[in-house]
C-alpha atoms as a PDB file:
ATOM      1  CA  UNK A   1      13.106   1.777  -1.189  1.00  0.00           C
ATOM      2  CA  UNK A   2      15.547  -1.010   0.571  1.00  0.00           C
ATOM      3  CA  UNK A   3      13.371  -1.441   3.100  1.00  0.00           C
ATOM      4  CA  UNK A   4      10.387  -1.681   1.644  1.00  0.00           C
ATOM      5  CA  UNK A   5      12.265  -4.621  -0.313  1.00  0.00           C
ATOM      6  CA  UNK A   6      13.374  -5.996   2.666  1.00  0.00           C
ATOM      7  CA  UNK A   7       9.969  -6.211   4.355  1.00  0.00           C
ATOM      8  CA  UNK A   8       8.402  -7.317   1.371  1.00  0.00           C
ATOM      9  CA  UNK A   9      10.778  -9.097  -0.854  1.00  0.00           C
ATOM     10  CA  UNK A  10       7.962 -10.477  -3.298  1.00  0.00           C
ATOM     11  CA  UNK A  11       8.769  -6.651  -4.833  1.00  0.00           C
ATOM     12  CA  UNK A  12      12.573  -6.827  -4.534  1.00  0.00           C
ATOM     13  CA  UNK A  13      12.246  -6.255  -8.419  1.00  0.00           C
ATOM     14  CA  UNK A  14      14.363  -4.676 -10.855  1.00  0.00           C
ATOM     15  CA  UNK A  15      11.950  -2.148 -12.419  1.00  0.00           C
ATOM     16  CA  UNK A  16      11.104  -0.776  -8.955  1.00  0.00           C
ATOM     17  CA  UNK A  17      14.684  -0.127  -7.962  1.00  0.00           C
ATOM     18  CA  UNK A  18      14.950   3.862  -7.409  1.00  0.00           C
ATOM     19  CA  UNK A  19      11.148   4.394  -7.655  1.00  0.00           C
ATOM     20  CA  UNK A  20       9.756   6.985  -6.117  1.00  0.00           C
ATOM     21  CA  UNK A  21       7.922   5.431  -2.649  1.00  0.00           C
ATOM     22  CA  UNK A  22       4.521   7.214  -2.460  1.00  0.00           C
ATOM     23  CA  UNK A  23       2.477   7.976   0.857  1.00  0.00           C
ATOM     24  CA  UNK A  24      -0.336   5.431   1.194  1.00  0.00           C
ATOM     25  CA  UNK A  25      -3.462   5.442   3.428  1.00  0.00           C
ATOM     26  CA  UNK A  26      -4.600   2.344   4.189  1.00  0.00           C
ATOM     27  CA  UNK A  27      -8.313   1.834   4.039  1.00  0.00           C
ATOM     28  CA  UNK A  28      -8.617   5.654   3.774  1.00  0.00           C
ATOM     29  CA  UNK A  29      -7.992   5.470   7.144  1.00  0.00           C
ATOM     30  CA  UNK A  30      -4.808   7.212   9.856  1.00  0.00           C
ATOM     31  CA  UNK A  31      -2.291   4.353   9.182  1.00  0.00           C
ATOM     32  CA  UNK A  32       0.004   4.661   6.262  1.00  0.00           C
ATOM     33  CA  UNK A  33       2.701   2.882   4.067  1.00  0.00           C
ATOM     34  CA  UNK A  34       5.303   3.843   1.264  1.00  0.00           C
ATOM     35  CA  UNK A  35       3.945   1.961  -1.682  1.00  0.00           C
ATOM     36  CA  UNK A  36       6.056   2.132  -4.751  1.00  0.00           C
ATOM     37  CA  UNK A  37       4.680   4.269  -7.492  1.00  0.00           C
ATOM     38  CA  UNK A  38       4.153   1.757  -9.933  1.00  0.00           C
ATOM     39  CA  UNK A  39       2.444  -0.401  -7.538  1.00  0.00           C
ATOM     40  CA  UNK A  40       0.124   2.573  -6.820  1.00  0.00           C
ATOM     41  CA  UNK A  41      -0.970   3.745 -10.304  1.00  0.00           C
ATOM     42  CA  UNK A  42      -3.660   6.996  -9.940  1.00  0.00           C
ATOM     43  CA  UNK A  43      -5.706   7.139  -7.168  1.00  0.00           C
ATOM     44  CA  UNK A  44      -8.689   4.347  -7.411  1.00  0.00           C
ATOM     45  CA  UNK A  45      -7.691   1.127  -7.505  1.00  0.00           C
ATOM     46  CA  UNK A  46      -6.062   0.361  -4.709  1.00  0.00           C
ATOM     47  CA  UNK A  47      -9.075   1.930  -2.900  1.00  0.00           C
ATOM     48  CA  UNK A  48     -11.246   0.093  -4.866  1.00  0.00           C
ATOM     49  CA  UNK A  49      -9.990  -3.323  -4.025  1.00  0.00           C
ATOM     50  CA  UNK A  50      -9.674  -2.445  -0.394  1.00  0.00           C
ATOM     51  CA  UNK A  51     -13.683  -1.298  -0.810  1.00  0.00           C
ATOM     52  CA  UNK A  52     -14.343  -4.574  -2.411  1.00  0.00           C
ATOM     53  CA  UNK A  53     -12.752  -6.469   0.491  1.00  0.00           C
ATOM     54  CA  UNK A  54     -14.669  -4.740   2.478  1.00  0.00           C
ATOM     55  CA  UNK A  55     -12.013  -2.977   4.670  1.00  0.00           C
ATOM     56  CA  UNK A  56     -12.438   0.304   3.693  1.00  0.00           C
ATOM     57  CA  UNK A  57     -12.780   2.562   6.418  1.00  0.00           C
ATOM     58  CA  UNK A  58     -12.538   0.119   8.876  1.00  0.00           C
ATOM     59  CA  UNK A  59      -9.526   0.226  10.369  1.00  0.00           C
ATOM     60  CA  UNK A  60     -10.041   0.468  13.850  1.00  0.00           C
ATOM     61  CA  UNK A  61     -11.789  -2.883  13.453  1.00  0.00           C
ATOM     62  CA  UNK A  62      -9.136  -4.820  11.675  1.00  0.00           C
ATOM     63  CA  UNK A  63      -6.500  -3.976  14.399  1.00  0.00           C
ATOM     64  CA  UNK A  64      -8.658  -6.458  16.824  1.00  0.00           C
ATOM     65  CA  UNK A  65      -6.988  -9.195  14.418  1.00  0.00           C
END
């Protein structure tokens, strides 16, 4: 968890010290994170908002950035 923190210090918080860092696909795609449990609660909404950005599945097209 300390280096999620330090890559992404806007979650260096208190009530996510010692959570439990679960394995995230982004965009349902091959690339994956650690996301902190509580920042990943069930299975749908992250998905969802990465649907509604419209990034879903689209990986290969949002390395070109």
């Amino acid at each position: 968890m300390f280096r999620f923190r330090k890559h992404f210090p806007q979650y260096d918080l208190k009530e996510l010290y010692n959570d439990t860092l679960l394995h995230h696909h982004i965009v349902g795609e091959g690339q994956a994170v650690g996301v902190p449990s509580k920042l990943h609660p069930g299975l749908g909404w992250i998905h969802n908002a990465e649907k509604s950005a419209g990034i879903w599945e689209n990986d290969q097209n949002m390395l070109n950035y």
